[in-house]
PDB file of N, CA and C in Angstrom:
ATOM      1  N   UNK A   1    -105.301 129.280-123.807  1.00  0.00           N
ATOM      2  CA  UNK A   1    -104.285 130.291-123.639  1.00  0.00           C
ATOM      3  C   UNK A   1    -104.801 131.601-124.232  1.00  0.00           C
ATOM      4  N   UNK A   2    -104.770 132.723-123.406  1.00  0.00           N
ATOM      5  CA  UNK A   2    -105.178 133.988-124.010  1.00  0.00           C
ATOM      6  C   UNK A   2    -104.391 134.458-124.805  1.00  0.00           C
ATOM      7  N   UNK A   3    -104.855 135.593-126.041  1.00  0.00           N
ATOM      8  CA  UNK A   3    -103.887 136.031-126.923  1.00  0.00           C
ATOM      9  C   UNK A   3    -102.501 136.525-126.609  1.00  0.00           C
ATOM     10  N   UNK A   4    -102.506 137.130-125.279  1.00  0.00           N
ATOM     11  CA  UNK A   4    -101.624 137.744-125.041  1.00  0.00           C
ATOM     12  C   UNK A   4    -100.260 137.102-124.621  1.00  0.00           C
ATOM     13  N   UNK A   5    -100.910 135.907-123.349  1.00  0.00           N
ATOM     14  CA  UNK A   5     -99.972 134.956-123.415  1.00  0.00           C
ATOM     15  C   UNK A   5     -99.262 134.237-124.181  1.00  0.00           C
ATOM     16  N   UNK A   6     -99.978 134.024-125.557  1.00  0.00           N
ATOM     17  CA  UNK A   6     -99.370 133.495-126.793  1.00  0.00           C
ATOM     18  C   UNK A   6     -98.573 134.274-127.365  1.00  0.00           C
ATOM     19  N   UNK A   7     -98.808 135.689-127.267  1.00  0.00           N
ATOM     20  CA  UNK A   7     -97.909 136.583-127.563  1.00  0.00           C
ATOM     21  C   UNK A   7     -96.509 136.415-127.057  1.00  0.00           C
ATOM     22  N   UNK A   8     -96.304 136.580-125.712  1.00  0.00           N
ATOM     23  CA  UNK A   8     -95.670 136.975-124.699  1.00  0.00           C
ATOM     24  C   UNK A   8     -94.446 135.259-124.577  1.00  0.00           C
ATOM     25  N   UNK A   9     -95.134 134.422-125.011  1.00  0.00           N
ATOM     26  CA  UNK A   9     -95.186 132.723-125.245  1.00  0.00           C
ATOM     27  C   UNK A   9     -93.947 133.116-126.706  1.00  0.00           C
ATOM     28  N   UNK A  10     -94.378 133.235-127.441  1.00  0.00           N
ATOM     29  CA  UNK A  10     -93.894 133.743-129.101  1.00  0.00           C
ATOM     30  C   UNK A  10     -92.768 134.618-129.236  1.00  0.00           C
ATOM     31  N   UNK A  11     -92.793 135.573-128.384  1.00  0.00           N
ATOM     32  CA  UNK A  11     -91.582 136.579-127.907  1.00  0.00           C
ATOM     33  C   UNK A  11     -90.352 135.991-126.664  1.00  0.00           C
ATOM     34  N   UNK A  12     -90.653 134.724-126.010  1.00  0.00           N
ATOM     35  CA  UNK A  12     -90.092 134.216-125.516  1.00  0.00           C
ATOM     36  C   UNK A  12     -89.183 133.231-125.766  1.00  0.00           C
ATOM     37  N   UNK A  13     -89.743 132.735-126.666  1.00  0.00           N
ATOM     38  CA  UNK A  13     -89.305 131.262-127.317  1.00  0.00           C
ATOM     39  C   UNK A  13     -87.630 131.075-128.036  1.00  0.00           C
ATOM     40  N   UNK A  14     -87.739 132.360-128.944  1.00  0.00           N
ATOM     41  CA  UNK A  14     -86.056 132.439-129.866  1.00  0.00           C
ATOM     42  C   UNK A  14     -85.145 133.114-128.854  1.00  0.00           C
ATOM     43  N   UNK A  15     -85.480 133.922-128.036  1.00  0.00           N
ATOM     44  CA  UNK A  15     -84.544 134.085-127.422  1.00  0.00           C
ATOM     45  C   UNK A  15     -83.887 133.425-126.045  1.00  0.00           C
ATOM     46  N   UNK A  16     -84.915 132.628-125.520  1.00  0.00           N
ATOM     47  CA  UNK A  16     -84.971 131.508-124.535  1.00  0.00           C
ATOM     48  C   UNK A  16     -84.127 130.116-125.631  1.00  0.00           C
ATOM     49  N   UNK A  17     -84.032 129.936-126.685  1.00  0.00           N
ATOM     50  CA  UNK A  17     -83.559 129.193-127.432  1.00  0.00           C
ATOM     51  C   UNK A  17     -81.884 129.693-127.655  1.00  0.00           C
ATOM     52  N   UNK A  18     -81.665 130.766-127.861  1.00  0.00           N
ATOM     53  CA  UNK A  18     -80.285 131.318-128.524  1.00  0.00           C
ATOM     54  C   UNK A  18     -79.360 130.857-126.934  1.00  0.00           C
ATOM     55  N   UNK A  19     -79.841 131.727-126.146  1.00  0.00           N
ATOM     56  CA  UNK A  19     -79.203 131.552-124.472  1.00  0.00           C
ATOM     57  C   UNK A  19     -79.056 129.966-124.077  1.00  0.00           C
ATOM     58  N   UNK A  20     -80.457 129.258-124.294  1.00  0.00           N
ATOM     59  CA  UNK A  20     -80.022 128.100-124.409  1.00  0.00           C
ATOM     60  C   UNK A  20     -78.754 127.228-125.328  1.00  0.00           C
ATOM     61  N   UNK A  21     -78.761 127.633-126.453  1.00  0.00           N
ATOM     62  CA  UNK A  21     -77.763 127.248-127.382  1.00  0.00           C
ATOM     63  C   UNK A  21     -75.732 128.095-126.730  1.00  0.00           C
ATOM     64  N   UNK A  22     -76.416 129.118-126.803  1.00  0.00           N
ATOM     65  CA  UNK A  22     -74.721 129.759-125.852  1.00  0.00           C
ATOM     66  C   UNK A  22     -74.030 129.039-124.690  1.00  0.00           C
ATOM     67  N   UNK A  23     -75.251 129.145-123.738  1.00  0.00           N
ATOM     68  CA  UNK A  23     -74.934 128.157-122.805  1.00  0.00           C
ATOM     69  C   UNK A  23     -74.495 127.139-122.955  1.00  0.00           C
ATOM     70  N   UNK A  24     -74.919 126.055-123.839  1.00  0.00           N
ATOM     71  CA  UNK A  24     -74.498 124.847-123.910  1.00  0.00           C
ATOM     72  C   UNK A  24     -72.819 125.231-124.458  1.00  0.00           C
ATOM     73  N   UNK A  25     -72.835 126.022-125.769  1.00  0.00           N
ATOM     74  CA  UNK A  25     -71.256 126.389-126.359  1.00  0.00           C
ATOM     75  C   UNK A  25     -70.302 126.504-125.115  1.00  0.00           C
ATOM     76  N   UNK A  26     -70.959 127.455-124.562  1.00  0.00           N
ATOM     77  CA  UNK A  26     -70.023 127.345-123.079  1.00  0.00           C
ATOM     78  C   UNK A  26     -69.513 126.565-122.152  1.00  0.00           C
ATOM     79  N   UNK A  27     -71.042 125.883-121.946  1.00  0.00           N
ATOM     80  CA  UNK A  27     -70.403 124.595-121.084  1.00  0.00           C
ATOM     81  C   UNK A  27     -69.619 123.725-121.575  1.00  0.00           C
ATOM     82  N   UNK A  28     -69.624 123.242-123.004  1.00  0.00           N
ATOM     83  CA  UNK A  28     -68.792 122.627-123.952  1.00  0.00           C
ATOM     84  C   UNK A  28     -67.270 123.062-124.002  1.00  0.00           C
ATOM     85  N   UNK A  29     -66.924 124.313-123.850  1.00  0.00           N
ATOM     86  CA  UNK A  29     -65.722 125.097-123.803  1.00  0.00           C
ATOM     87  C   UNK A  29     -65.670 124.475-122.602  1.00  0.00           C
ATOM     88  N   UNK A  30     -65.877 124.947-121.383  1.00  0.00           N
ATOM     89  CA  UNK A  30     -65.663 124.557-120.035  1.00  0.00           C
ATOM     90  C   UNK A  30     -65.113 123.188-120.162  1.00  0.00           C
ATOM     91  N   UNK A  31     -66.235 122.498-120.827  1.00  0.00           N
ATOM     92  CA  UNK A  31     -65.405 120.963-120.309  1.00  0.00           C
ATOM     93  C   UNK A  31     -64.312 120.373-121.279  1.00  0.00           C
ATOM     94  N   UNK A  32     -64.255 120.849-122.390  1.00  0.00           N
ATOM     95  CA  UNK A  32     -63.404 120.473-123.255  1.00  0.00           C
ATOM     96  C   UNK A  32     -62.227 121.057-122.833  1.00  0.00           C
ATOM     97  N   UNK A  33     -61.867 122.584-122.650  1.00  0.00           N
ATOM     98  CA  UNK A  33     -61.102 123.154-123.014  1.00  0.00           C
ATOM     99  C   UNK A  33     -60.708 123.983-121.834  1.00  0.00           C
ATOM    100  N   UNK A  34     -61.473 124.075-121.079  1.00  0.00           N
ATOM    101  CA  UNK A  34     -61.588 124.862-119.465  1.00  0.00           C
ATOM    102  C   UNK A  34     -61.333 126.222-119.858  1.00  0.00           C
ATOM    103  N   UNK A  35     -62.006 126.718-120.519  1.00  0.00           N
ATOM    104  CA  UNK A  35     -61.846 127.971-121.332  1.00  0.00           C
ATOM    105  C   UNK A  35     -63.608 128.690-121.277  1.00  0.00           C
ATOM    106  N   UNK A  36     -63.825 129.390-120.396  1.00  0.00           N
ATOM    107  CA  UNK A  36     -65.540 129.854-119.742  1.00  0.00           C
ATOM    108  C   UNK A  36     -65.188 131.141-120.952  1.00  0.00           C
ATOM    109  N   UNK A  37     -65.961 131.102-121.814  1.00  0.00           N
ATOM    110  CA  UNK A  37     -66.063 132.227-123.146  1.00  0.00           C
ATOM    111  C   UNK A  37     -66.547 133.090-122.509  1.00  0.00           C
ATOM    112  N   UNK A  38     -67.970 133.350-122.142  1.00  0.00           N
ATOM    113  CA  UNK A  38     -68.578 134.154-121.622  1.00  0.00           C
ATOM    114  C   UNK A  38     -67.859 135.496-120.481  1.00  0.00           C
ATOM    115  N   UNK A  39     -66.793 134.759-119.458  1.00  0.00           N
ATOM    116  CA  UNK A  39     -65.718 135.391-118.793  1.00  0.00           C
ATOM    117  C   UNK A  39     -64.803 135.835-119.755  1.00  0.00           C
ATOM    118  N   UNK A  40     -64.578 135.409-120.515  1.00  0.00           N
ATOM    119  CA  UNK A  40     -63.178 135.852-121.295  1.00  0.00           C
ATOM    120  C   UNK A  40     -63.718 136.982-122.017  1.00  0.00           C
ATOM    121  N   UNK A  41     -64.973 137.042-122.736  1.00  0.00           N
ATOM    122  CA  UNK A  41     -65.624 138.132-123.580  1.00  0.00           C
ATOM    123  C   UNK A  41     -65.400 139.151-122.335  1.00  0.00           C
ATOM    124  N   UNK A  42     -66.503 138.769-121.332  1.00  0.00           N
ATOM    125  CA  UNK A  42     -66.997 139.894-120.326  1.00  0.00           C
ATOM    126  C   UNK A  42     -66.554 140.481-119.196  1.00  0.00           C
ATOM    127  N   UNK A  43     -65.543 139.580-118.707  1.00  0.00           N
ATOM    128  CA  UNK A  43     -64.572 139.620-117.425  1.00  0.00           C
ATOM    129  C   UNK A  43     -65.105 138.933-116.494  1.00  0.00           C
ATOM    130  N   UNK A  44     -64.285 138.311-115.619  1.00  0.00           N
ATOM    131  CA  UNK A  44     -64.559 137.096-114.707  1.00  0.00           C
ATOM    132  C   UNK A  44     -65.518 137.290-113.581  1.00  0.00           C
ATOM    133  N   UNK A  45     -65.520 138.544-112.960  1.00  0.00           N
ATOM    134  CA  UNK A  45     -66.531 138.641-112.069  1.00  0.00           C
ATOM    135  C   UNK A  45     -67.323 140.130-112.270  1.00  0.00           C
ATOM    136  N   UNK A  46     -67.628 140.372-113.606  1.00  0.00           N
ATOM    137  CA  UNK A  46     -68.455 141.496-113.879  1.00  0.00           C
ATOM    138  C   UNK A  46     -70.123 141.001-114.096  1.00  0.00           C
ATOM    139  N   UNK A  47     -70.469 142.165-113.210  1.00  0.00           N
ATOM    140  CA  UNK A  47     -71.973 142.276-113.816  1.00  0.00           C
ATOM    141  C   UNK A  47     -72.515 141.558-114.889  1.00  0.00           C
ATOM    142  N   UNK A  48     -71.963 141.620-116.124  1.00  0.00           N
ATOM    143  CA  UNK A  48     -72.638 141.575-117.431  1.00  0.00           C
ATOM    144  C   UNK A  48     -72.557 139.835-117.669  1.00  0.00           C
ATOM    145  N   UNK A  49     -71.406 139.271-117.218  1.00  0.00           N
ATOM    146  CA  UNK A  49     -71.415 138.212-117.024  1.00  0.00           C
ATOM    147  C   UNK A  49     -71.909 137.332-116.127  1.00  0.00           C
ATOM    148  N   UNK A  50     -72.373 137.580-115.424  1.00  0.00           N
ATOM    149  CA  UNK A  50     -73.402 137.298-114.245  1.00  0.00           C
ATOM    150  C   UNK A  50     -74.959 137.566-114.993  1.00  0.00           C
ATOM    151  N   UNK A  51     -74.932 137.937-115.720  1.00  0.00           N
ATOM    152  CA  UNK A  51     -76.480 138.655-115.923  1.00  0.00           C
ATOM    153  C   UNK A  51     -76.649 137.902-116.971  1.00  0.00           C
ATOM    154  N   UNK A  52     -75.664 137.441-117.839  1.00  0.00           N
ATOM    155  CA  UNK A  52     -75.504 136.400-119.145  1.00  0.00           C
ATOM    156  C   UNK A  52     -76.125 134.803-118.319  1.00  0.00           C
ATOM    157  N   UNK A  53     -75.331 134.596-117.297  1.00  0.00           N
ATOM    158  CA  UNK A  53     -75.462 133.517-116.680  1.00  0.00           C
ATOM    159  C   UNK A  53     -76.914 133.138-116.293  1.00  0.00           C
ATOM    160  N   UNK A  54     -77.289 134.397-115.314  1.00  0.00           N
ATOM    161  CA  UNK A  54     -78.395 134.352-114.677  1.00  0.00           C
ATOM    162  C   UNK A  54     -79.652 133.885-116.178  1.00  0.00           C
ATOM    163  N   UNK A  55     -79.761 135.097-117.452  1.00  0.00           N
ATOM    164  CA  UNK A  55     -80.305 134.909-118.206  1.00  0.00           C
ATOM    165  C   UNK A  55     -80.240 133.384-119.237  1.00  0.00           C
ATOM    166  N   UNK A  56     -79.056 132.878-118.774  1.00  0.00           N
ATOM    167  CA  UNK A  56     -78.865 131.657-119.767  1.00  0.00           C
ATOM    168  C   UNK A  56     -79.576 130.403-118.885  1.00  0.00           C
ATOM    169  N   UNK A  57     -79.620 130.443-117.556  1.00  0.00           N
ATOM    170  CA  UNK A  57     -80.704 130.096-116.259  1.00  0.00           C
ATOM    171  C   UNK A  57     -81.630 129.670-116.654  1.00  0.00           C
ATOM    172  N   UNK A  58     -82.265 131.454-116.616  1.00  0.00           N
ATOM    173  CA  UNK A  58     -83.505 131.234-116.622  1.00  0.00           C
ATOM    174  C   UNK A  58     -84.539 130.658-118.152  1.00  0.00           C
ATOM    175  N   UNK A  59     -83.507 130.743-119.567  1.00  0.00           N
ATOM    176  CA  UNK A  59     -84.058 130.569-120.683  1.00  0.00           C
ATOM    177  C   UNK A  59     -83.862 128.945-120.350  1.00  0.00           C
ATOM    178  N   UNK A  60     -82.816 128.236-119.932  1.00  0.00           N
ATOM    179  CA  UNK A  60     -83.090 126.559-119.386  1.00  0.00           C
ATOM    180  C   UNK A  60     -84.633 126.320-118.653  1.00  0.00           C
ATOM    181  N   UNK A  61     -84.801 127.332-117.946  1.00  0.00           N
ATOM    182  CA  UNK A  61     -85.814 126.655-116.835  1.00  0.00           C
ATOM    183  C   UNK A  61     -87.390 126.781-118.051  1.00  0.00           C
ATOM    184  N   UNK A  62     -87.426 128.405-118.742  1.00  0.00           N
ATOM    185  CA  UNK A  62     -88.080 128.234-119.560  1.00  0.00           C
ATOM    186  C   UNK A  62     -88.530 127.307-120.968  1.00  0.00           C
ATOM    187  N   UNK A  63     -87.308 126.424-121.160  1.00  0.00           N
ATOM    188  CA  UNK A  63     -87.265 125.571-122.044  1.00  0.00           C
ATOM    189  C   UNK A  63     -87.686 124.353-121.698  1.00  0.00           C
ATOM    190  N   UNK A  64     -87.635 124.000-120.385  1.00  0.00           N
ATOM    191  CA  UNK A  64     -87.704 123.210-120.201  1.00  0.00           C
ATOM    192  C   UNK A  64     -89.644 123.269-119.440  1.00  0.00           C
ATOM    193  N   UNK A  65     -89.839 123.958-118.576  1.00  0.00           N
ATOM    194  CA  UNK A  65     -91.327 124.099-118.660  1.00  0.00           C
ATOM    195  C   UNK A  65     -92.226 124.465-119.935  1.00  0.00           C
ATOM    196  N   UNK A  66     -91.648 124.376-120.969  1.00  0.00           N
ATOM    197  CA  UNK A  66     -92.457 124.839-122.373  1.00  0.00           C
ATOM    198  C   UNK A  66     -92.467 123.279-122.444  1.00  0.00           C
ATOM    199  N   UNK A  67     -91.574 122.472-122.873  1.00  0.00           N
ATOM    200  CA  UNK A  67     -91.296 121.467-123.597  1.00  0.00           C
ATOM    201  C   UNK A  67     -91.906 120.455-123.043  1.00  0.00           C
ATOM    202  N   UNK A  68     -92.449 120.410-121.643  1.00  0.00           N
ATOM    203  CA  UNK A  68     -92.761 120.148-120.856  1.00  0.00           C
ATOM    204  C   UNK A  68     -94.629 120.025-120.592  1.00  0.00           C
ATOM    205  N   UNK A  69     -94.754 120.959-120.647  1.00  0.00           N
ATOM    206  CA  UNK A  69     -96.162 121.655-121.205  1.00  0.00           C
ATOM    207  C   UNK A  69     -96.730 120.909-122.702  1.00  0.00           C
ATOM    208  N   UNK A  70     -95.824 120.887-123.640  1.00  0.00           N
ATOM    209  CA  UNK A  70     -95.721 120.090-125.496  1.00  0.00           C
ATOM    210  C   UNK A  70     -96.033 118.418-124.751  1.00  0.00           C
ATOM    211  N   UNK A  71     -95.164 118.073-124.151  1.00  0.00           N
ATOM    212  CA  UNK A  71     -94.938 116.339-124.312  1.00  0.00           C
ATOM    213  C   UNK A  71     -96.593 116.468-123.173  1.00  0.00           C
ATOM    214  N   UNK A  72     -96.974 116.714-122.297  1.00  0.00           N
ATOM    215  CA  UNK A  72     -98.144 116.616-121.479  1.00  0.00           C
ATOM    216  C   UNK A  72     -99.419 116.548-122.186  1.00  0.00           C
ATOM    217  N   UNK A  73     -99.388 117.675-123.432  1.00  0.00           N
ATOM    218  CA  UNK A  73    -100.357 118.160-124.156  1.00  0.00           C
ATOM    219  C   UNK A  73    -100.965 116.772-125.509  1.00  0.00           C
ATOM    220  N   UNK A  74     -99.406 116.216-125.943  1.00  0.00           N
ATOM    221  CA  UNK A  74     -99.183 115.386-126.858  1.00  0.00           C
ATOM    222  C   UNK A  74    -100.000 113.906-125.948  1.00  0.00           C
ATOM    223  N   UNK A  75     -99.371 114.081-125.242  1.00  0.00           N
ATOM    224  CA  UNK A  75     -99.642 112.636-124.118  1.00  0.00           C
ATOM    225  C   UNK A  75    -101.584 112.618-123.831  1.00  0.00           C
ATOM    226  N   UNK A  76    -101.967 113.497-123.470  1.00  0.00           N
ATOM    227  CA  UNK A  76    -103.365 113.884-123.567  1.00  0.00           C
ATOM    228  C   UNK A  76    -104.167 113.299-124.198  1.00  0.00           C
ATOM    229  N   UNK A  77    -103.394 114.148-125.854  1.00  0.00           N
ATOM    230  CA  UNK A  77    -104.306 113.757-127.370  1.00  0.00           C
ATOM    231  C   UNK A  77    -103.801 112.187-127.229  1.00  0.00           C
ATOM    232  N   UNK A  78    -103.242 111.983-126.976  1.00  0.00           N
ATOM    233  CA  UNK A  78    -102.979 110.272-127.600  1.00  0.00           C
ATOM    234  C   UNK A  78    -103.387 109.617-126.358  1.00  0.00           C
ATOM    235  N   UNK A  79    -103.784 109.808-125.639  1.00  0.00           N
ATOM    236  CA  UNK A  79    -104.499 109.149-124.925  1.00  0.00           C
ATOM    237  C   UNK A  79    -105.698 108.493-124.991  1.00  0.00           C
ATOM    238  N   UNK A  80    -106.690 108.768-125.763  1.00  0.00           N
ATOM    239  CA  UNK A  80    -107.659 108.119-126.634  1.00  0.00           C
ATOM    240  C   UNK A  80    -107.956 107.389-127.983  1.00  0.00           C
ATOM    241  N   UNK A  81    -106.428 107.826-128.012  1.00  0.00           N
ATOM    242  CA  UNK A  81    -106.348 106.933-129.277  1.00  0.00           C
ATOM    243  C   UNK A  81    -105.801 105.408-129.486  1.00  0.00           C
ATOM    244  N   UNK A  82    -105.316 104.576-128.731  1.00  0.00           N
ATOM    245  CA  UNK A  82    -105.176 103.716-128.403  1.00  0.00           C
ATOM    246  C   UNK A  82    -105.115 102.841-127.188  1.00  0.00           C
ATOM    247  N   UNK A  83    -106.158 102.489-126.822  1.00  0.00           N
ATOM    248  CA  UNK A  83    -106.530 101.944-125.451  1.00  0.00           C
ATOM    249  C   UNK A  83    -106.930 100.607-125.758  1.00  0.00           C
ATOM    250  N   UNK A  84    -106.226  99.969-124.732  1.00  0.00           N
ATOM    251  CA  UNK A  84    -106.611  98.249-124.394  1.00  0.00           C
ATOM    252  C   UNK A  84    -108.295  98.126-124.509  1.00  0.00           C
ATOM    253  N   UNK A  85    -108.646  97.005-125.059  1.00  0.00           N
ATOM    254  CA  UNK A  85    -110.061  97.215-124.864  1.00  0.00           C
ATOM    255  C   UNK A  85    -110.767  95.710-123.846  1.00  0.00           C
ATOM    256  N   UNK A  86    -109.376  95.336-123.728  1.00  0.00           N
ATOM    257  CA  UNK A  86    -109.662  94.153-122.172  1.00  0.00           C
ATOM    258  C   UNK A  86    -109.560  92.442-122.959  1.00  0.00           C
ATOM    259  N   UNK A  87    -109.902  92.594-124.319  1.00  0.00           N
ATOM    260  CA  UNK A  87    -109.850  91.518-125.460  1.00  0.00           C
ATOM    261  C   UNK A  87    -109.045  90.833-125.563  1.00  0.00           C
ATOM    262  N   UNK A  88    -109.135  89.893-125.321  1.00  0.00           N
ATOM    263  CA  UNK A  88    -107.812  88.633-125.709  1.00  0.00           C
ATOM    264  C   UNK A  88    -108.006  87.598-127.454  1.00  0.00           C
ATOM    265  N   UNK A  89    -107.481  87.795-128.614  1.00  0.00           N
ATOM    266  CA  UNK A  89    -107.731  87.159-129.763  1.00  0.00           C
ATOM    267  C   UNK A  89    -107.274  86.117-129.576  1.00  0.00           C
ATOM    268  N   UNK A  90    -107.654  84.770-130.079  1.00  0.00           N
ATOM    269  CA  UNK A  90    -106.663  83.837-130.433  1.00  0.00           C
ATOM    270  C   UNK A  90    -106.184  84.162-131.931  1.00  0.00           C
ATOM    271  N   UNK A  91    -105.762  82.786-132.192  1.00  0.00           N
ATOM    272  CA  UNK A  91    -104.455  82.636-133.514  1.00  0.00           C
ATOM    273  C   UNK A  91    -104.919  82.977-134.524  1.00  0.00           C
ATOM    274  N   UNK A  92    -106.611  82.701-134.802  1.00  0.00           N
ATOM    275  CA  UNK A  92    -106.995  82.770-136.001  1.00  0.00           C
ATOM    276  C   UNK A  92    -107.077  84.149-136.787  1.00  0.00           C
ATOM    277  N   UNK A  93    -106.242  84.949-136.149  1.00  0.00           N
ATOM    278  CA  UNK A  93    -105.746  86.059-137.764  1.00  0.00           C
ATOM    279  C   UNK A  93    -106.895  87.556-137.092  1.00  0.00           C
ATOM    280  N   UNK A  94    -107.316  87.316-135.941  1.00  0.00           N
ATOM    281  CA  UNK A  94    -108.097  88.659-135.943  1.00  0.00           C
ATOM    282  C   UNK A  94    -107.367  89.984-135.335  1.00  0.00           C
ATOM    283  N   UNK A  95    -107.211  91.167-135.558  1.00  0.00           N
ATOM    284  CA  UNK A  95    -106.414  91.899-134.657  1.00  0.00           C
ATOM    285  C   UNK A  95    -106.979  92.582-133.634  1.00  0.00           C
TER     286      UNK A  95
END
């Protein structure tokens, strides 16, 4: 990964996290309470609330291709670290 991307990676992350976290508050309101916060702050069919939405979107899709990217990376490294080696022991105590 180039510096910049790590940058750009780093500047993405907390706020792709917060939207993620709102969102969920919201959807939680929604289903608990049928009460959409986000509309009630912003008004039901305004811009700003649409743009909340859209942005709470796209920080899901980003969370989820990061996290995504982590478990692939993890899966990789551990991939050499424990492999069948075709061996069958018997009883007598060897592992």
């Amino acid at each position: 990964m180039h510096k910049m991307d790590k940058i750009l990676a780093d500047n993405l992350c907390i706020p792709s996290k917060l939207l993620t976290i709102i969102g969920a508050i919201n959807w939680g309101f929604v289903g608990l309470l049928n009460f959409d916060l986000v509309a009630a702050i912003f008004g039901k069919r305004s811009f700003i609330s649409r743009l909340v939405y859209i942005l709470v979107g796209l920080a899901g899709v980003y969370m989820v291709i990061k996290y995504k990217a982590k478990y692939l990376a993890k899966r990789e490294a551990k991939k050499g670290e424990h492999q069948y080696s075709g061996k069958q022991y018997s009883w007598s105590g060897i592992p």
